[in-house]
Protein backbone atom coordinates (compact mmCIF):
# COMPACT_ATOMS: atom_id res chain seq x y z
CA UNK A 1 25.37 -49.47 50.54
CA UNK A 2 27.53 -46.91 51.28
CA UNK A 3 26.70 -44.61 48.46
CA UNK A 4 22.92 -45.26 49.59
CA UNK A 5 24.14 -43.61 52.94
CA UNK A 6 25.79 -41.00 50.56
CA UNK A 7 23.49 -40.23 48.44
CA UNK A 8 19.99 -41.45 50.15
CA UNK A 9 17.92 -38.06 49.72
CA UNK A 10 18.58 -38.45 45.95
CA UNK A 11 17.38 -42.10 45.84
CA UNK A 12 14.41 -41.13 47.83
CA UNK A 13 13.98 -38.17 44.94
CA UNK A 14 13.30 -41.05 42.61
CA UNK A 15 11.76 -43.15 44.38
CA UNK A 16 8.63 -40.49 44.68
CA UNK A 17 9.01 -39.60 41.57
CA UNK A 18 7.93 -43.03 40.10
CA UNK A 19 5.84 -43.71 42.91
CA UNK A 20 3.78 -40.24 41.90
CA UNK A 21 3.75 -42.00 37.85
CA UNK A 22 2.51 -45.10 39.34
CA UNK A 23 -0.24 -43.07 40.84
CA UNK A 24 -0.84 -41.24 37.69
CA UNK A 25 -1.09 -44.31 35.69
CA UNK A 26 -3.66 -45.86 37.81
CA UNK A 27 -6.00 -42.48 38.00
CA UNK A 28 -6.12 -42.95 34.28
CA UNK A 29 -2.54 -41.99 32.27
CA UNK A 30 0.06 -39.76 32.94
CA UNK A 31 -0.85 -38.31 29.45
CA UNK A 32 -4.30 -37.69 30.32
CA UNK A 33 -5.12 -34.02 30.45
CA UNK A 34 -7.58 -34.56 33.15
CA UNK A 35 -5.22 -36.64 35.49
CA UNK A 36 -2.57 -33.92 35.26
CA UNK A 37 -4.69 -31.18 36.44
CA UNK A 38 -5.95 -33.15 39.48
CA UNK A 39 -2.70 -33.81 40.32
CA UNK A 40 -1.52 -30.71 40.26
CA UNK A 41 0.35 -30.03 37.13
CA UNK A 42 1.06 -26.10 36.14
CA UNK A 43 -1.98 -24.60 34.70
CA UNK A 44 -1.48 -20.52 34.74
CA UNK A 45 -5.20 -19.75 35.47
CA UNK A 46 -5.91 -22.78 37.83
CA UNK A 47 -2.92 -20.72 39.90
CA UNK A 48 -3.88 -17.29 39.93
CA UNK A 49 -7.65 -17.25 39.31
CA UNK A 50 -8.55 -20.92 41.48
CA UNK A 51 -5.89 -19.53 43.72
CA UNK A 52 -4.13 -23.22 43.20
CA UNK A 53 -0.77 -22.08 44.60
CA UNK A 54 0.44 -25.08 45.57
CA UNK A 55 0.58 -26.15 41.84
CA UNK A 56 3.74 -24.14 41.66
CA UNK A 57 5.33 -26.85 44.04
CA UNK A 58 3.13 -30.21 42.88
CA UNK A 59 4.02 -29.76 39.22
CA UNK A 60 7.67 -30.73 39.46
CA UNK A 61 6.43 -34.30 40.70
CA UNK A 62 4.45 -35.29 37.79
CA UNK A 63 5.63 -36.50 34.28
CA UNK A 64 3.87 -36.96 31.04
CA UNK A 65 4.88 -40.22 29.42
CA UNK A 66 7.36 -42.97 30.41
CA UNK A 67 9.92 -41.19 28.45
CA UNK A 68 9.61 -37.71 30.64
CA UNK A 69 10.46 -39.62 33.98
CA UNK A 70 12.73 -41.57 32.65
CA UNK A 71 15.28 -39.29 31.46
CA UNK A 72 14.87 -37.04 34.29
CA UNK A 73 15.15 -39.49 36.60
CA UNK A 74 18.14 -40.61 35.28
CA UNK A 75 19.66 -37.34 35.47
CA UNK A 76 18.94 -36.46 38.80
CA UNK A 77 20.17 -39.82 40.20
CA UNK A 78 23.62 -38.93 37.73
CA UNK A 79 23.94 -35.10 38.85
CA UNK A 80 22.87 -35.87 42.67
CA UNK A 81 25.74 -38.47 42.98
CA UNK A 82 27.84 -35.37 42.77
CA UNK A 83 25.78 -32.16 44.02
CA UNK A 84 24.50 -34.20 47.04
CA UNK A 85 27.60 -34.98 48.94
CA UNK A 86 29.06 -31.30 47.91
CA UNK A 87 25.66 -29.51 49.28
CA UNK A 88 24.66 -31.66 52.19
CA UNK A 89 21.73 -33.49 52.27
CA UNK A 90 19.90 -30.45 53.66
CA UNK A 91 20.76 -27.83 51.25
CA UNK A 92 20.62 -30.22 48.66
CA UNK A 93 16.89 -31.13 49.19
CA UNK A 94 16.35 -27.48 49.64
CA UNK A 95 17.87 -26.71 46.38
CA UNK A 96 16.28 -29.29 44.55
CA UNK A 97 12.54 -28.39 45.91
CA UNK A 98 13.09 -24.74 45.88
CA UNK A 99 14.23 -24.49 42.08
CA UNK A 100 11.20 -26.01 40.91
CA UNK A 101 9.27 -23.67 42.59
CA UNK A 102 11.61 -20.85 40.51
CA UNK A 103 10.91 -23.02 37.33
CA UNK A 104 7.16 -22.98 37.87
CA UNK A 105 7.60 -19.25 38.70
CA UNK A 106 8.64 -18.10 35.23
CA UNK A 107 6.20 -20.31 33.32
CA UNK A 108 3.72 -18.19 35.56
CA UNK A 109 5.42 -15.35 34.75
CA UNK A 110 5.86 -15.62 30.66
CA UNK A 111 4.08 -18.63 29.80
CA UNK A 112 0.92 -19.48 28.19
CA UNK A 113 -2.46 -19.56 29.86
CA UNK A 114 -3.82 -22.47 27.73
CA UNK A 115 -0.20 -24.72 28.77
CA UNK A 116 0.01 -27.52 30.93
CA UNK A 117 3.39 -28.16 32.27
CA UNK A 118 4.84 -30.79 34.57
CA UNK A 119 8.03 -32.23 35.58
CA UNK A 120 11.52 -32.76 37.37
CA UNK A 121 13.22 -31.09 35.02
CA UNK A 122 12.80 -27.24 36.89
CA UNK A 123 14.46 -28.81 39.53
CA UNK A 124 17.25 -30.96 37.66
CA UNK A 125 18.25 -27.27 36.28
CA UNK A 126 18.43 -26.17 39.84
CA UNK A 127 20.77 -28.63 40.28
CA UNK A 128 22.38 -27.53 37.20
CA UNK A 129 22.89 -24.28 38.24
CA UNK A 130 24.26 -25.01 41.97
CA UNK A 131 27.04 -27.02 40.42
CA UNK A 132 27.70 -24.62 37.53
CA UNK A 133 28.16 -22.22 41.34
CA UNK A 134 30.23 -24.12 42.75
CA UNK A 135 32.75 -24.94 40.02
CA UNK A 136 33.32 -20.94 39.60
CA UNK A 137 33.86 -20.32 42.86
CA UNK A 138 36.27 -23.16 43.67
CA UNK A 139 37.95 -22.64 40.13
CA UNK A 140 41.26 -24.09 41.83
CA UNK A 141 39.80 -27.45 42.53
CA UNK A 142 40.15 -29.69 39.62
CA UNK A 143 37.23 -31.92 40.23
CA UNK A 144 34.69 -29.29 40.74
CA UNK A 145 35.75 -27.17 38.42
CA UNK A 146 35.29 -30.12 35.79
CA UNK A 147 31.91 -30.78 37.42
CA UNK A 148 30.83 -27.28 36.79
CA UNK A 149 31.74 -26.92 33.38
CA UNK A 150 29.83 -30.04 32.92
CA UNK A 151 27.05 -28.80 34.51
CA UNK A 152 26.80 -25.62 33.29
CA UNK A 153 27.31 -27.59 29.39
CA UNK A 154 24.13 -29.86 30.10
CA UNK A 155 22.13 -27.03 31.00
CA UNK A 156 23.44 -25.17 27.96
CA UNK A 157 23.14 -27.84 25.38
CA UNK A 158 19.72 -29.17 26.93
CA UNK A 159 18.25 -25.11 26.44
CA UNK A 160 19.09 -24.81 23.00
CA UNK A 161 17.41 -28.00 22.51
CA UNK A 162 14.19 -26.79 23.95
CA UNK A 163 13.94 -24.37 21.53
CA UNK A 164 13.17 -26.48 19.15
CA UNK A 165 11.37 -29.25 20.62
CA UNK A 166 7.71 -28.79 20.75
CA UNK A 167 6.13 -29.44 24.24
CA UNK A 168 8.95 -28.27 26.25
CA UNK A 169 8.65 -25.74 29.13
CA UNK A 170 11.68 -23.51 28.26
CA UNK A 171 10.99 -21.36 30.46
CA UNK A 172 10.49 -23.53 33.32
CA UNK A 173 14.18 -25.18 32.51
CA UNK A 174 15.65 -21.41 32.37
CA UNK A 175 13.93 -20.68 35.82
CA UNK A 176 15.15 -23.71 37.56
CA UNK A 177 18.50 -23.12 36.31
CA UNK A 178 18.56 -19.15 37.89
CA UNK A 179 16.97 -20.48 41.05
CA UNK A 180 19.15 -22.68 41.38
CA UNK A 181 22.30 -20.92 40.71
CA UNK A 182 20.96 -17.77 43.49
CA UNK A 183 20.40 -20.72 46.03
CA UNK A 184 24.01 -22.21 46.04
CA UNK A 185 25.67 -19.19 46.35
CA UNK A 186 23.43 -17.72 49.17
CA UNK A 187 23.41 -21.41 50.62
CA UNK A 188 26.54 -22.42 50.40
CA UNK A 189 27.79 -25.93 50.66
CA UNK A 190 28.56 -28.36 52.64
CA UNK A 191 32.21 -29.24 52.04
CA UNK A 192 34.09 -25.95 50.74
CA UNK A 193 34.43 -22.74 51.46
CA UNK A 194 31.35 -20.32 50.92
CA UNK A 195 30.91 -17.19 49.01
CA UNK A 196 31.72 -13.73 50.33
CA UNK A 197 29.26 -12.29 52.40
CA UNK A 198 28.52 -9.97 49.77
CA UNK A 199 27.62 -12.15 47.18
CA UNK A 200 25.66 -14.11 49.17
CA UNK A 201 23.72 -10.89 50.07
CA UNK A 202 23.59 -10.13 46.49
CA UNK A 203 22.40 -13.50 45.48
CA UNK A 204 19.65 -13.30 48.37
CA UNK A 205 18.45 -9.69 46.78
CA UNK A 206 18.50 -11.56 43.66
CA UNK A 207 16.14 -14.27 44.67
CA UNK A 208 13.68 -12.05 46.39
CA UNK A 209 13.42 -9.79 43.32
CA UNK A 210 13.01 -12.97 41.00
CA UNK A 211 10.33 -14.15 43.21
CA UNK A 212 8.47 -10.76 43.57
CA UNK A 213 8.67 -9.79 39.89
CA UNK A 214 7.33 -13.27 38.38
CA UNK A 215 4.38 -13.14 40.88
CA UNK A 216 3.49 -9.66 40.17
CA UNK A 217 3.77 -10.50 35.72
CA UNK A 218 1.91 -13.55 36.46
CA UNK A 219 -1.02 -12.09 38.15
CA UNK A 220 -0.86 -9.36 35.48
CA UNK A 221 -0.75 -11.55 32.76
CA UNK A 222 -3.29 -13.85 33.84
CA UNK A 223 -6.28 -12.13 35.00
């Protein structure tokens, strides 16, 4: 119970997540082309020519295949049983959300127009990235230090995989994972000491650039 206290915005994470499969399994299979787009998975031209915009944010909710949600969701509940209680529930959430938007951002940007792409895993590199943060900056502290390197090894390991998997958003993982990394250091956390009001300024440039230059390729690319 008291790690449900802890931990209770990660646990509700999940929870929609497999309520959202449940829902895609009853409009016809989460594998279903059809179900994915009226869903809103990523679908370049359904953002930028059907001005779908909110598909950017829907997309990291769905999941092709019992397999997909499976694996992230077990991830997420792993990582967030660390990152949660070192962001703060708040920060944490907006971390989470706000890297899958980044992840949907660069598939925008680079990817192609005939893909569909879904899933948690834009924002699971988020989280990837925050605690890769995190364990640089407080380099003193044993235990996130360790949690950092371990971080920033999943994300590592899981990117080279990618490459050759077929099916994979690469480029969705890789924006998650820079998203996610800008927001922790212009967010802070919850427990330590923040960055230097520099880097946080920095990081905060850093995200508004990313942002700006994957909307501006991805409306050049599309149309």
């Amino acid at each position: 119970m008291n790690n449900l206290r802890r931990n209770y915005v990660t646990v509700g994470l999940v929870v929609v997540l497999f309520v959202v499969f449940l829902a895609e399994t009853f409009m016809g299979g989460s594998e279903s082309t059809a179900v994915l787009l009226k869903m809103g998975a990523m679908f370049n031209p359904a953002v930028v020519v059907e001005g779908q915009w909110w598909r950017l944010f829907t997309a990291q909710f769905l999941h092709i295949g019992i397999m997909h949600i499976a694996s992230n969701a077990i991830m997420i509940y792993y990582v967030g049983q660390y990152a949660e209680p070192i962001f703060g529930h708040g920060r944490y959430l907006l971390i989470y959300l706000l890297s899958g938007v980044g992840g949907s951002l660069l598939t925008l940007a680079f990817g192609s127009d005939k893909s569909i792409s879904a899933g948690a895993s834009t924002a699971l590199f988020g989280l990837f990235g925050a605690m890769a943060c995190v364990g640089l900056k407080d380099r003193d502290n044993t235990i996130l230090s360790f949690l950092g390197r371990q971080a920033l090894a999943l994300a590592v390991i899981n990117l080279v995989l990618d490459v050759f998997m077929p099916d994979v958003d690469l480029l969705g993982h890789l924006g998650g994972l820079i998203t996610g990394a800008l927001l922790a250091v212009l967010l802070g956390d919850a427990t330590y000491q923040n960055y230097r009001r520099s880097s946080r300024l920095l990081a905060a440039a850093g995200l508004i650039a990313y942002v700006v230059l994957t909307l501006r390729l991805g409306m050049t690319v599309t149309i």
